[in-house]
C-alpha atoms as a PDB file:
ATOM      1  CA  UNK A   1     113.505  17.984 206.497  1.00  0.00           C
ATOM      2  CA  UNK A   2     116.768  16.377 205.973  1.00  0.00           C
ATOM      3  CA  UNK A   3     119.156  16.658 203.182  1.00  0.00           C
ATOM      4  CA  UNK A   4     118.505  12.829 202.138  1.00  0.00           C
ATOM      5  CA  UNK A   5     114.808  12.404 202.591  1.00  0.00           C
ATOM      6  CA  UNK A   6     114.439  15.467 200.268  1.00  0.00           C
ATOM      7  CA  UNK A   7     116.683  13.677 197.447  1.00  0.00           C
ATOM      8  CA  UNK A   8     114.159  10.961 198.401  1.00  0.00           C
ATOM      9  CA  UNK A   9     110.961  12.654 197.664  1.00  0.00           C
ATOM     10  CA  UNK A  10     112.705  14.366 194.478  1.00  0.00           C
ATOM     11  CA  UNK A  11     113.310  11.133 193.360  1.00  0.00           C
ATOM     12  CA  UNK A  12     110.354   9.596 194.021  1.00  0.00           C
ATOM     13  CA  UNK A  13     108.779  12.956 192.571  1.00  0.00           C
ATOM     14  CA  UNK A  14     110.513  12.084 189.107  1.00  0.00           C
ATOM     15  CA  UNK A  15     109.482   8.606 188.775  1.00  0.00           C
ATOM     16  CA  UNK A  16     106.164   9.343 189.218  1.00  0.00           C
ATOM     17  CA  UNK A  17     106.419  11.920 186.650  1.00  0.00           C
ATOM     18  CA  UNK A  18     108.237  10.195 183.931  1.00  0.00           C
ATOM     19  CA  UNK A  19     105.433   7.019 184.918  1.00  0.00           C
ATOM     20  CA  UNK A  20     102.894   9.521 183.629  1.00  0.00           C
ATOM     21  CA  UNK A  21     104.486  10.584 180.917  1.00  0.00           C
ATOM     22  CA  UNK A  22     105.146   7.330 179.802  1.00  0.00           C
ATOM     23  CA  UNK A  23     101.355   5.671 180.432  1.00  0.00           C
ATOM     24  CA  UNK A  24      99.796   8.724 178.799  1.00  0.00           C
ATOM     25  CA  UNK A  25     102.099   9.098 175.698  1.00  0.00           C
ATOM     26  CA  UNK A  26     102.440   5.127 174.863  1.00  0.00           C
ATOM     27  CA  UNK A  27      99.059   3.455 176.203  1.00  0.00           C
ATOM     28  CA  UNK A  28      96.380   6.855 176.187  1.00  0.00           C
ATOM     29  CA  UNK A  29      97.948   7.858 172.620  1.00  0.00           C
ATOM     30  CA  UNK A  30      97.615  11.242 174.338  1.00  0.00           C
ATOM     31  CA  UNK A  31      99.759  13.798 172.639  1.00  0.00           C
ATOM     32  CA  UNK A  32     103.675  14.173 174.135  1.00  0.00           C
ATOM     33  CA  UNK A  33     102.543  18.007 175.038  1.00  0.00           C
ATOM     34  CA  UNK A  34      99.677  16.918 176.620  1.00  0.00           C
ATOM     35  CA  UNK A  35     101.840  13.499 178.624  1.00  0.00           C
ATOM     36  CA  UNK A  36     104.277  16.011 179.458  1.00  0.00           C
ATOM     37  CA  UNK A  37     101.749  18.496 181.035  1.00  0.00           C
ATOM     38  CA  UNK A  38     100.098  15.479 182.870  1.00  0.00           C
ATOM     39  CA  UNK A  39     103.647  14.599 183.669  1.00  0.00           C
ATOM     40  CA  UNK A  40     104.611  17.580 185.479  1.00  0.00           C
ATOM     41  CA  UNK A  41     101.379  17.454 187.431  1.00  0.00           C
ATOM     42  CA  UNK A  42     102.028  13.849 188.489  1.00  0.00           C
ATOM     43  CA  UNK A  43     105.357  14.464 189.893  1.00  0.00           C
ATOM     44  CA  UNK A  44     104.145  17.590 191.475  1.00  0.00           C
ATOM     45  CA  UNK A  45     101.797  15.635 193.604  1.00  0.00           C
ATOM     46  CA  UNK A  46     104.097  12.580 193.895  1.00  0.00           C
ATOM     47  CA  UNK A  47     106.436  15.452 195.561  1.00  0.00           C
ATOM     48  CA  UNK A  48     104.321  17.153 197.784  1.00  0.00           C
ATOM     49  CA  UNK A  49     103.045  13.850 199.145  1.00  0.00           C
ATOM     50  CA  UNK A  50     106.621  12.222 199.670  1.00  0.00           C
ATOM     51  CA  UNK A  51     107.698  15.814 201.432  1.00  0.00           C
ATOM     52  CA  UNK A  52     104.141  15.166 204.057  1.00  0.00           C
ATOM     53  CA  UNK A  53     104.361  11.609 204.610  1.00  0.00           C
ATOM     54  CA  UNK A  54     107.122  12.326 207.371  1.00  0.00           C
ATOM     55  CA  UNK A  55     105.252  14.628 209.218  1.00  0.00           C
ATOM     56  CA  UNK A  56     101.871  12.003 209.056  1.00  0.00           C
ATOM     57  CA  UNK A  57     103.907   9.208 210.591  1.00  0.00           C
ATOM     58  CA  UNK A  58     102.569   8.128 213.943  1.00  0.00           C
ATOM     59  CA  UNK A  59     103.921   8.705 217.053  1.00  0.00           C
ATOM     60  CA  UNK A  60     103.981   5.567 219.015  1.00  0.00           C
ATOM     61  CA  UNK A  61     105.431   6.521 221.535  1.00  0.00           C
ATOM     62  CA  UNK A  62     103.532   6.464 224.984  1.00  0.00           C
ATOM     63  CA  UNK A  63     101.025   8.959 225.848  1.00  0.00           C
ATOM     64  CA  UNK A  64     101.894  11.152 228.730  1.00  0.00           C
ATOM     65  CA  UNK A  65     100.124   9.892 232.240  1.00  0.00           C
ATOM     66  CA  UNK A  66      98.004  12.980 233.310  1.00  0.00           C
ATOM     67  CA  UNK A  67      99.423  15.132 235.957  1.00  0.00           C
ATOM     68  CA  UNK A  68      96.356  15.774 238.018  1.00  0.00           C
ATOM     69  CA  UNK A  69      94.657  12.170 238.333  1.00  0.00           C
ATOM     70  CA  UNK A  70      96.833  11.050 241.131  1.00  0.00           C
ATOM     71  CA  UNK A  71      96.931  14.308 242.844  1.00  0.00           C
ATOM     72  CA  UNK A  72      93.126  15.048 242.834  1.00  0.00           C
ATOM     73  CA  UNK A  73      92.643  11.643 243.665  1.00  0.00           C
ATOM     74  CA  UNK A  74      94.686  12.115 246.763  1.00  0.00           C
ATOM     75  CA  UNK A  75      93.089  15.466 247.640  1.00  0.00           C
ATOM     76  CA  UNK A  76      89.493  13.518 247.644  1.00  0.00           C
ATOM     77  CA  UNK A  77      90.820  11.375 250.247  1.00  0.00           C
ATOM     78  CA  UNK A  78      92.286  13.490 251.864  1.00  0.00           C
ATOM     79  CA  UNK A  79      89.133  15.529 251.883  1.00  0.00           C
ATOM     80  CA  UNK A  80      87.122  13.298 252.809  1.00  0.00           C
ATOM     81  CA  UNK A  81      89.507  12.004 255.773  1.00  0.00           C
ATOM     82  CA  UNK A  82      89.502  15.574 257.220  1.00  0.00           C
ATOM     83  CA  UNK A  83      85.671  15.630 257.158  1.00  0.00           C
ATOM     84  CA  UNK A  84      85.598  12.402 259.199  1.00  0.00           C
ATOM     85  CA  UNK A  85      88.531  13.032 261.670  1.00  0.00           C
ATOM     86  CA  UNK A  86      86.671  16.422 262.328  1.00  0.00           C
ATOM     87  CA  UNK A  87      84.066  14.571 264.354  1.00  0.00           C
ATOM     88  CA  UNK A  88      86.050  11.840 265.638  1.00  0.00           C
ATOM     89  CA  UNK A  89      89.477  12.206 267.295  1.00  0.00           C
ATOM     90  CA  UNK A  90      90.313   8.756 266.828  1.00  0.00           C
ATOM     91  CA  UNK A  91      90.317   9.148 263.125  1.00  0.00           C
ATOM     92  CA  UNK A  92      92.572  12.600 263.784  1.00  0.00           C
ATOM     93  CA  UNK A  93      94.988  10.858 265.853  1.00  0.00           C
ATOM     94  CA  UNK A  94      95.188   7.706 263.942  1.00  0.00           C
ATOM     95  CA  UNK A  95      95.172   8.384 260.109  1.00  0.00           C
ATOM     96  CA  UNK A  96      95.851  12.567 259.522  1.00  0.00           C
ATOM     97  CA  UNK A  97      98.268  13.234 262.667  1.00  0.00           C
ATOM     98  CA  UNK A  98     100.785  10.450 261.741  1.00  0.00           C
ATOM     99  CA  UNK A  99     100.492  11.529 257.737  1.00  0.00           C
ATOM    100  CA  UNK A 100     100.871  15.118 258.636  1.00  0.00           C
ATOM    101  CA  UNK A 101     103.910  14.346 260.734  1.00  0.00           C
ATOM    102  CA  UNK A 102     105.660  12.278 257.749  1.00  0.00           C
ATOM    103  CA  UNK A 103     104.310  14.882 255.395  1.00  0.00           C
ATOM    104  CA  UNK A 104     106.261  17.258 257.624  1.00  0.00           C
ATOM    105  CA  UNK A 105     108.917  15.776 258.679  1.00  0.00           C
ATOM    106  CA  UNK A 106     109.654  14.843 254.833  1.00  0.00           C
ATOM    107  CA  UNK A 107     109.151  18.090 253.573  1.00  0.00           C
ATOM    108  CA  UNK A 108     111.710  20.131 256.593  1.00  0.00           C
ATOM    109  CA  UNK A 109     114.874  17.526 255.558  1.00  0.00           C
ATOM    110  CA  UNK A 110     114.674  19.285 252.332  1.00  0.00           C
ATOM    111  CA  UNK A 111     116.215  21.727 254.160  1.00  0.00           C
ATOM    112  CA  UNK A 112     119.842  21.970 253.999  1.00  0.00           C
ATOM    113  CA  UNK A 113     119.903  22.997 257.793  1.00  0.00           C
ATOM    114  CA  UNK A 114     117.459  19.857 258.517  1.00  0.00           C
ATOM    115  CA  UNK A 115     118.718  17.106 256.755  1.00  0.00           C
ATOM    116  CA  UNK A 116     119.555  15.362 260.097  1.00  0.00           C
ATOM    117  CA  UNK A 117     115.964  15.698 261.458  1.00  0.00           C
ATOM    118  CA  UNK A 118     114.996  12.635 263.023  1.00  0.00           C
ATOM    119  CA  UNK A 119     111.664  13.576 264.834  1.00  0.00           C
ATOM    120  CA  UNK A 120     109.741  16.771 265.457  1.00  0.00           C
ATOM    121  CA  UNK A 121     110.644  16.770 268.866  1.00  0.00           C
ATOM    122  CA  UNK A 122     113.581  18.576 267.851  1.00  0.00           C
ATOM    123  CA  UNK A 123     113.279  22.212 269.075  1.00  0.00           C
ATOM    124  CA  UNK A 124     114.624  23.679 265.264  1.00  0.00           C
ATOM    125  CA  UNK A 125     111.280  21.777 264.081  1.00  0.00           C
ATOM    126  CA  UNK A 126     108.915  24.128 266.919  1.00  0.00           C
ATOM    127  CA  UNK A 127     111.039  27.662 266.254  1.00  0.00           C
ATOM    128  CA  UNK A 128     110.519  26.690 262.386  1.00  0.00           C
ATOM    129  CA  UNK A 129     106.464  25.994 262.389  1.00  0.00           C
ATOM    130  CA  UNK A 130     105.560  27.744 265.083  1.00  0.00           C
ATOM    131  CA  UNK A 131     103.772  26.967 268.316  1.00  0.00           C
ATOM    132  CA  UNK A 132      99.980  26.207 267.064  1.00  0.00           C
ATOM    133  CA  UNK A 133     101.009  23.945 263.725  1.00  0.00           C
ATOM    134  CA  UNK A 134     103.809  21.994 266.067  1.00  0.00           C
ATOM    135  CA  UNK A 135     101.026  21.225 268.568  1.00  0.00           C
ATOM    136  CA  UNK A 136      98.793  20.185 266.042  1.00  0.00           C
ATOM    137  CA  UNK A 137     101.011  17.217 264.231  1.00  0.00           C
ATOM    138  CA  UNK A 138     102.856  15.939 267.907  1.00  0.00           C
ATOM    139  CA  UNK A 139     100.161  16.881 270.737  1.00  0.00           C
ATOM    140  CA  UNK A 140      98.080  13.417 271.817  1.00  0.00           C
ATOM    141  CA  UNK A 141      95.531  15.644 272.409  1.00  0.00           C
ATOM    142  CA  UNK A 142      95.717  18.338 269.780  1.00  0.00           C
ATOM    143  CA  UNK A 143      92.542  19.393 268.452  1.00  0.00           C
ATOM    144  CA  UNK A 144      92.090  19.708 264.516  1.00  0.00           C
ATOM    145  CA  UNK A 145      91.683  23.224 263.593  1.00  0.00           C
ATOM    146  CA  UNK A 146      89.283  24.361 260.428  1.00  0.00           C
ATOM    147  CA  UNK A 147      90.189  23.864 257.031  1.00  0.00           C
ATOM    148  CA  UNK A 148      91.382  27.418 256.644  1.00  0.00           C
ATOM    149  CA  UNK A 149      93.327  27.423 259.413  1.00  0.00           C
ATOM    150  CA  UNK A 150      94.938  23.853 258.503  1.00  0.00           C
ATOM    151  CA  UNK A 151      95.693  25.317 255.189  1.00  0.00           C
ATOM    152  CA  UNK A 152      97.623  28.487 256.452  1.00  0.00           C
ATOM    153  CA  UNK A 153      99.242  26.331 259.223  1.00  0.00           C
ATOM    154  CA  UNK A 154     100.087  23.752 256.279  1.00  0.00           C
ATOM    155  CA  UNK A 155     101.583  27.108 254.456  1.00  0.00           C
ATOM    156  CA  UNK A 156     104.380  27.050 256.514  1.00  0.00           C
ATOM    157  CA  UNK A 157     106.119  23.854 255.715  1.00  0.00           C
ATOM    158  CA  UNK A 158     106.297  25.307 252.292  1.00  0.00           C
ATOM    159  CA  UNK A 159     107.754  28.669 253.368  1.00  0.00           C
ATOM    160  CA  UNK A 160     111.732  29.016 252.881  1.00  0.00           C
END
């Protein structure tokens, strides 16, 4: 709490009070003990609330977008997508191979050593993924291994 919002809620603390004392002493005909005693508690309360009313403000600013929904969302398809091209090499060749290969290709730039990389014909790209994972995102007639095995190959891209 800041120096001048406390003076604030002291103030505001001390009106409150000395509105107490006043209401109870000249329109209650309540003893001045007694308006004093109600006085203090007033203020008390006027104080504590003016202290919590910064920390019950509302927050307006925008709620954070969830992390996950675009990623799981993404893994579904992708899911799903492997399922299909499994059966059909079409699919493979036509929708996973080329995403694989910009997936890839995207992800070896990042490499200081790569950041030229135009296509993964280049033979850095085969010494760094190794024979199988290379055959699988350029061969025309690469077949798609299992899931496991895509996921290990997959590993690799993220390796240093």
């Amino acid at each position: 709490m800041t120096g001048m919002s406390m003076l604030r809620s002291a103030i505001a603390a001390i009106l409150a009070a000395a509105a107490v004392v006043l209401v109870a002493f000249v329109l209650g005909a309540i003893p001045l003990g007694w308006a004093l005693l109600f006085g203090l508690i007033g203020g008390a309360l006027a104080l504590v609330a003016a202290m919590l009313t910064g920390s019950t403000e509302p927050n307006w600013a925008p709620a954070p977008e969830p992390v996950q929904s675009a990623t799981v969302m993404q893994a579904s398809t992708l899911t799903a997508r492997l399922s299909e091209a499994a059966t059909d090499d079409y699919r493979y060749h036509t929708r996973i191979q080329p995403r694989l290969r910009k997936l890839a290709l995207g992800t070896l730039r990042q490499r200081p050593e790569l950041r030229d990389l135009t296509d993964l014909a280049d033979p850095r790209v085969r010494a760094l993924l190794g024979d199988e994972l290379h055959t699988m995102l350029t061969a025309r007639g690469g077949v798609l291994p299992t899931p496991r095995r895509i996921t290990r190959l997959l590993a690799r891209l993220e390796e240093p």
